[in-house]
Structure formats: structure tokens, C-alpha cells
N, C-alpha and C. Protein backbone atom coordinates (compact mmCIF):
# COMPACT_ATOMS: atom_id res chain seq x y z
N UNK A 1 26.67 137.73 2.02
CA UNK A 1 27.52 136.81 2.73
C UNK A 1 26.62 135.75 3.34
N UNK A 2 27.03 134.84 2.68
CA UNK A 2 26.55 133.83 3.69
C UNK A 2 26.55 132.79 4.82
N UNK A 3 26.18 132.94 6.17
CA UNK A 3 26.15 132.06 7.23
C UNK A 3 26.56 130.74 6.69
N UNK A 4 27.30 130.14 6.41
CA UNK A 4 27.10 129.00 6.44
C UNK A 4 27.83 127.90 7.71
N UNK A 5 27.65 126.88 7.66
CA UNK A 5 28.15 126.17 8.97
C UNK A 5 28.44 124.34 8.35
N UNK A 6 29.93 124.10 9.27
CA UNK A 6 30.29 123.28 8.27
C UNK A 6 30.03 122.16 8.83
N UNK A 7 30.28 120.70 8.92
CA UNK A 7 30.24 119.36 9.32
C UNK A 7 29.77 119.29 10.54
N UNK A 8 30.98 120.03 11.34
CA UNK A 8 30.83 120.41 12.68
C UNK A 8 29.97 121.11 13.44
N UNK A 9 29.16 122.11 12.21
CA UNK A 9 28.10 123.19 13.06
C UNK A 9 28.94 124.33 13.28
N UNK A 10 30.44 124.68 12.78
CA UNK A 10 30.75 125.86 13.18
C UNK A 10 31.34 126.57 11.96
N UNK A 11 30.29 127.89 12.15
CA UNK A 11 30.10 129.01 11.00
C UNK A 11 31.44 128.96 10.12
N UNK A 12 30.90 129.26 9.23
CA UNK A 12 32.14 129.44 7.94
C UNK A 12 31.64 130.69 7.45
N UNK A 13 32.95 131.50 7.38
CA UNK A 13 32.82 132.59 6.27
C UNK A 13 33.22 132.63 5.09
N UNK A 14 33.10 132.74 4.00
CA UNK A 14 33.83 132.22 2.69
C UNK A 14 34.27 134.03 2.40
N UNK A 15 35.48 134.52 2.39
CA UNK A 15 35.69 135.10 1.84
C UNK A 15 35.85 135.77 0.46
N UNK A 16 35.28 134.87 -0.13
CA UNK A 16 35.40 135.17 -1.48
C UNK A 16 33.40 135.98 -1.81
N UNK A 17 32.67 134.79 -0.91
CA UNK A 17 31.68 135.53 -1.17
C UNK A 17 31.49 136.75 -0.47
N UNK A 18 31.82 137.06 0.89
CA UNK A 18 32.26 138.31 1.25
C UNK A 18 32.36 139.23 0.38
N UNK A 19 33.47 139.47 -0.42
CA UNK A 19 34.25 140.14 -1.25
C UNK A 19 32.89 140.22 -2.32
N UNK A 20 32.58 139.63 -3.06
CA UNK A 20 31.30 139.39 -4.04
C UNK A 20 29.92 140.47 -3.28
N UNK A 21 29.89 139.92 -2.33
CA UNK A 21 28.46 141.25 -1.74
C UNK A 21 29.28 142.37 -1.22
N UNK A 22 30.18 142.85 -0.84
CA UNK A 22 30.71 144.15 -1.03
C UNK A 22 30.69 144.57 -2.52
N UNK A 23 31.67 144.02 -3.60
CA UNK A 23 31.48 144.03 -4.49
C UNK A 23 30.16 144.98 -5.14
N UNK A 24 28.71 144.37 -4.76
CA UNK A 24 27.36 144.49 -4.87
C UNK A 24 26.95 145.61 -4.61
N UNK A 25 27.47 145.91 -3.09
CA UNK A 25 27.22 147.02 -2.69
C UNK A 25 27.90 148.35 -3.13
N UNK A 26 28.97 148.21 -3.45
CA UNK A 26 29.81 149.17 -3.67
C UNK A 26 29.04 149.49 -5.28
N UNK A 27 28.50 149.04 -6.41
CA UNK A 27 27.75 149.25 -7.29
C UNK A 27 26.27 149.95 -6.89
N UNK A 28 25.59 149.57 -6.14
CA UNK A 28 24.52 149.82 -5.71
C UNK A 28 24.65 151.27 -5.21
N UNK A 29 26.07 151.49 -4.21
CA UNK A 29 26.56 152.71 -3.81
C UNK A 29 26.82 153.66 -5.01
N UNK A 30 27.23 153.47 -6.11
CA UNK A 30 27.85 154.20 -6.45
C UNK A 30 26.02 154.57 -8.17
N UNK A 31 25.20 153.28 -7.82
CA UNK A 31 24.01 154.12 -8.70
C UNK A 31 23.14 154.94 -7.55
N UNK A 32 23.51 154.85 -6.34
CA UNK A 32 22.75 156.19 -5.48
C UNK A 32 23.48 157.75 -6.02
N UNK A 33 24.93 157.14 -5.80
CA UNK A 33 26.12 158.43 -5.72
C UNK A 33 25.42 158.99 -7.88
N UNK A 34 25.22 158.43 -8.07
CA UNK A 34 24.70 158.65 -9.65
C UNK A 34 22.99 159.49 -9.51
N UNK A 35 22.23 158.50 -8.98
CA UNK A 35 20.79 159.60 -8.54
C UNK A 35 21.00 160.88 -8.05
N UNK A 36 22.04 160.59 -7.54
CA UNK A 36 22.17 162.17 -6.56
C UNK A 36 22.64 163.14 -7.45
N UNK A 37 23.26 163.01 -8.34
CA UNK A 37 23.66 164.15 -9.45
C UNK A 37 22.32 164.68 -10.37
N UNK A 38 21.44 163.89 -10.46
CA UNK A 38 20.13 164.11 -11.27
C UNK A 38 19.38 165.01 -9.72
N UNK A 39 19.44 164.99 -8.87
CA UNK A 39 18.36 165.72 -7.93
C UNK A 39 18.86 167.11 -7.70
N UNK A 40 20.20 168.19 -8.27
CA UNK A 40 20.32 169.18 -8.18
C UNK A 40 19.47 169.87 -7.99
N UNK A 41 19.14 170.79 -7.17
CA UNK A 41 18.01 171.68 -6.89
C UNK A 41 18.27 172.68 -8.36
N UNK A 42 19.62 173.09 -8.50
CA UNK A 42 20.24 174.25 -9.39
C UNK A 42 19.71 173.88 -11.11
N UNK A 43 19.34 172.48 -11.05
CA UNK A 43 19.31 171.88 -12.42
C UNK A 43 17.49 172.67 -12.81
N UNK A 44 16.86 172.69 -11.95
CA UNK A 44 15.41 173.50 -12.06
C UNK A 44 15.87 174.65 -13.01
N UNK A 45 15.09 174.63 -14.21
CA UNK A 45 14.96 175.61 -14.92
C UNK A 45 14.10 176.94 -14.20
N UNK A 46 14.71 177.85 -13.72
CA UNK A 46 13.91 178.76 -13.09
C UNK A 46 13.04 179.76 -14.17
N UNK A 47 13.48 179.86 -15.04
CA UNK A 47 13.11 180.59 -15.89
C UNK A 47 11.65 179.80 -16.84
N UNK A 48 11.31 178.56 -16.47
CA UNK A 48 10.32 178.12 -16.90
C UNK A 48 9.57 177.30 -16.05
N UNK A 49 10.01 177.57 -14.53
CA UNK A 49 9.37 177.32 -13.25
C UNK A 49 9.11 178.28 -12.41
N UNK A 50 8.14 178.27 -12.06
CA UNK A 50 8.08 179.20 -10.79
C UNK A 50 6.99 178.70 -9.69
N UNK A 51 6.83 179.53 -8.89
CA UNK A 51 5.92 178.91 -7.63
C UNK A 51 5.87 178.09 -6.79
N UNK A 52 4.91 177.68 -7.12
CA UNK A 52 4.54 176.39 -6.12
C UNK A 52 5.52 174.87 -6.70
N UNK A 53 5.33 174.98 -8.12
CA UNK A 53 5.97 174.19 -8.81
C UNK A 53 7.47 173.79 -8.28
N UNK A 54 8.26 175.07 -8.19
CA UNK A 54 9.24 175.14 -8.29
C UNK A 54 9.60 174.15 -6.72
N UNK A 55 9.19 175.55 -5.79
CA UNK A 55 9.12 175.00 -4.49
C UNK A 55 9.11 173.78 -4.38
N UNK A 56 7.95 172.89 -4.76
CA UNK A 56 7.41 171.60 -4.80
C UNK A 56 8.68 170.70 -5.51
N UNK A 57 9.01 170.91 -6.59
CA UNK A 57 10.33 170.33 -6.61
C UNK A 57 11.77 170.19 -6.04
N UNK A 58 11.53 171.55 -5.18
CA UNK A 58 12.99 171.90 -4.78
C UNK A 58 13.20 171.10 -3.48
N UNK A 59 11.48 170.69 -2.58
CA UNK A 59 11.02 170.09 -1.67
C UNK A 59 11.54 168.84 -2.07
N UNK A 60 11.17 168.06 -2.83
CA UNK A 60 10.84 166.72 -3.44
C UNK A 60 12.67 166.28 -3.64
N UNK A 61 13.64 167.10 -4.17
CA UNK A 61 14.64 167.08 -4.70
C UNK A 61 15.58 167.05 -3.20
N UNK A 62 15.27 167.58 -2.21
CA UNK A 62 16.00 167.92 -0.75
C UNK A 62 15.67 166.46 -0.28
N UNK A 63 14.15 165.95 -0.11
CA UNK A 63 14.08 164.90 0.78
C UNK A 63 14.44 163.68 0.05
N UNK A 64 14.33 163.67 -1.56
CA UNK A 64 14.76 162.67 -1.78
C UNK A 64 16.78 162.26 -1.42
N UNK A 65 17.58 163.45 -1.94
CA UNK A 65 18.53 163.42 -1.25
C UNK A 65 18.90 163.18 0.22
N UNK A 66 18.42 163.46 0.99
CA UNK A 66 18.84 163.46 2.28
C UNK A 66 18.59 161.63 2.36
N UNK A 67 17.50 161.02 1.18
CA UNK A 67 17.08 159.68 1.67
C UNK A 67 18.33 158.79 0.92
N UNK A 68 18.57 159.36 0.04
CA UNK A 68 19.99 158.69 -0.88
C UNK A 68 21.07 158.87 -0.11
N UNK A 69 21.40 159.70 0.57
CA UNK A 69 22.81 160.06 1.09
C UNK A 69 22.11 159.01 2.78
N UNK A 70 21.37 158.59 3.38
CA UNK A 70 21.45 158.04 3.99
C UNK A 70 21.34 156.65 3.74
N UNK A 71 21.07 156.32 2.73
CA UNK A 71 20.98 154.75 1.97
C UNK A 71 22.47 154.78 1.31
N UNK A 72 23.23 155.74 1.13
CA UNK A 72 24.50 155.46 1.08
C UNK A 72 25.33 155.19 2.30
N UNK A 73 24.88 155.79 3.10
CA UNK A 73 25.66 155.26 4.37
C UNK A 73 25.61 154.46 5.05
N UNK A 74 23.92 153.76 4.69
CA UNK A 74 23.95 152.61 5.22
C UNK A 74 24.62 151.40 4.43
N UNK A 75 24.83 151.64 2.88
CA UNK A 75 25.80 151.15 2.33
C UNK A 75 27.49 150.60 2.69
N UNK A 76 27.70 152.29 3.50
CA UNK A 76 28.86 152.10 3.27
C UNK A 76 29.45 151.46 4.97
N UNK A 77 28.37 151.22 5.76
CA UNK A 77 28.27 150.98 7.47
C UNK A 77 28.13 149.04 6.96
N UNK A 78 27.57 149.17 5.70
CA UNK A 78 27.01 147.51 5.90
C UNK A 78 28.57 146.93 5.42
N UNK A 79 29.54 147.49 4.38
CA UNK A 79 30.88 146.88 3.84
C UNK A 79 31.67 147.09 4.78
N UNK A 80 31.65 147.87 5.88
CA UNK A 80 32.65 148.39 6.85
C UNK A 80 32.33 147.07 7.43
N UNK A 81 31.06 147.15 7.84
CA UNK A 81 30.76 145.31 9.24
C UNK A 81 30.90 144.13 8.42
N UNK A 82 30.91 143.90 6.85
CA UNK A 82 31.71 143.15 6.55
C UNK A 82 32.70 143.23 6.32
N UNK A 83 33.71 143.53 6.26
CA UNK A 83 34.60 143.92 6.22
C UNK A 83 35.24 143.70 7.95
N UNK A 84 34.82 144.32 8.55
CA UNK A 84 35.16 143.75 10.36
C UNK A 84 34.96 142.11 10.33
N UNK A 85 33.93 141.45 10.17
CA UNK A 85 33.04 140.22 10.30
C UNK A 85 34.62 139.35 9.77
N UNK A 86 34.70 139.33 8.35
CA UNK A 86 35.84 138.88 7.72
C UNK A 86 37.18 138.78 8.86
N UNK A 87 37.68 140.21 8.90
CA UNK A 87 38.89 140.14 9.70
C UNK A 87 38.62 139.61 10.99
N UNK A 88 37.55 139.55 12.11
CA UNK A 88 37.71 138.96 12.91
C UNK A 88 37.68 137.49 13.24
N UNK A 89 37.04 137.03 11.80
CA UNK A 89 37.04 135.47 11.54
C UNK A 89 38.64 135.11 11.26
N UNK A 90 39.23 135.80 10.33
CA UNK A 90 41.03 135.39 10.13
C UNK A 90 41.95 135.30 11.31
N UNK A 91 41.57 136.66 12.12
CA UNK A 91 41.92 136.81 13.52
C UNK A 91 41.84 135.27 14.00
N UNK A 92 40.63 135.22 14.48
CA UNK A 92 40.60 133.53 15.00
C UNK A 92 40.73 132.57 14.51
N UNK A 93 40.82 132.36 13.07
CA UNK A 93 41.49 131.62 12.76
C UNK A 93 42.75 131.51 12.50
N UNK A 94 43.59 132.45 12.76
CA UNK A 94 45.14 132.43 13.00
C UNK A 94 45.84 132.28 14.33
N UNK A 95 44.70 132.50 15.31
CA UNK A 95 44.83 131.98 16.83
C UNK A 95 44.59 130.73 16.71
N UNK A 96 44.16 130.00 16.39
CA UNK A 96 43.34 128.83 16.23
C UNK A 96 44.66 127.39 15.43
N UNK A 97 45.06 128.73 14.88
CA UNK A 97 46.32 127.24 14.05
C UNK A 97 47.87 127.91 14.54
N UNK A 98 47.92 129.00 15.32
CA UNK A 98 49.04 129.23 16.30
C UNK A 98 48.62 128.09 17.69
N UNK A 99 47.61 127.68 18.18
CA UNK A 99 47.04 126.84 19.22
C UNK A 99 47.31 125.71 18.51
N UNK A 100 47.28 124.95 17.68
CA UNK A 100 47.13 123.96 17.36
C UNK A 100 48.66 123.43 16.72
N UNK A 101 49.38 124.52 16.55
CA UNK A 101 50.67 124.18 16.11
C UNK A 101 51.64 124.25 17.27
N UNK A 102 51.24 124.62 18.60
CA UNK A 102 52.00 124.61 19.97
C UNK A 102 51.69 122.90 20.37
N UNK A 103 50.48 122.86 20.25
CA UNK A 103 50.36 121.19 21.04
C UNK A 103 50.76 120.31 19.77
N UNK A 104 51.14 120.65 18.91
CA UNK A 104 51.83 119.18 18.01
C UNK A 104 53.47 118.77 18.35
């Protein structure tokens, strides 16, 4: 989304590009929600792993998850505040032309 600001100096939101970087994200979300099916701990062949190995993957497979499932949420925290950002711009701008349609 981008800041932009019009003639006047006062911010514009373009909803359409809004919609376009959610869009983005919601893809981006959904190739984490895709990594995360490849990091099964259960997918370890036990029968041709063992030890340290195993461990060491099962390690590697936990923290990388816990780092995906929080890069998803920061995903899904960043479309929520756009998503707010948007509606509170319509908000005021529907106050804004209810004000302006009283003094005509």
C-alpha cells in the first residue's frame, strides 16, 4: 500500500492497491502454510534415521516451524491493519461528504 498524498498534501489510500498487497500476502501466507507441510517431524524415516541425526532434524524441523507459523501471523496481523487502515479511511471519508453535504 502506498502512502501517497494528493495536491493538497492529504494522504490518499487507493484501495485497489490495498486489495493488491493483501492479495500478495495472502499468497506469501499460504507458500508458508505449504513449507509447513514439508517440516513434519512424522515424515523422518525412522527406520533409516536414528540418533543424533534424527534428533538433529526433529530439532531443525520444530524451530523452523514455530518460525513459519509466526511469519504467518505476522502475515495475517499485517492484512488485518490493512484491512483496519482502509476502513477507517472510508469511515472519514463518509463523514467528510455527510459534512459537506449539510453546508450546501
Amino acid at each position: 500500500m502506498s502512502g501517497l498524498r494528493d495536491s493538497s498534501g492529504t494522504i490518499v489510500i487507493d484501495e485497489a492497491e490495498a486489495e493488491e498487497d493483501i492479495r500478495r500476502i495472502q499468497q506469501a501466507r499460504s507458500k508458508l502454510d505449504e513449507a509447513m507441510q514439508y517440516l513434519d517431524p512424522a515424515s523422518i524415516d525412522s527406520t533409516r534415521m536414528s540418533g543424533l541425526t534424527r534428533d538433529a532434524l526433529e530439532e531443525q524441523f520444530a524451530r523452523m516451524g514455530k518460525d513459519l507459523t509466526e511469519w504467518g501471523n505476522i502475515c495475517d496481523g499485517t492484512i488485518s491493519y490493512i484491512r483496519q487502515v482502509v476502513a477507517e479511511y472510508q469511515r472519514i471519508d463518509r463523514e467528510f461528504a455527510a459534512k459537506a453535504k449539510e453546508l450546501k
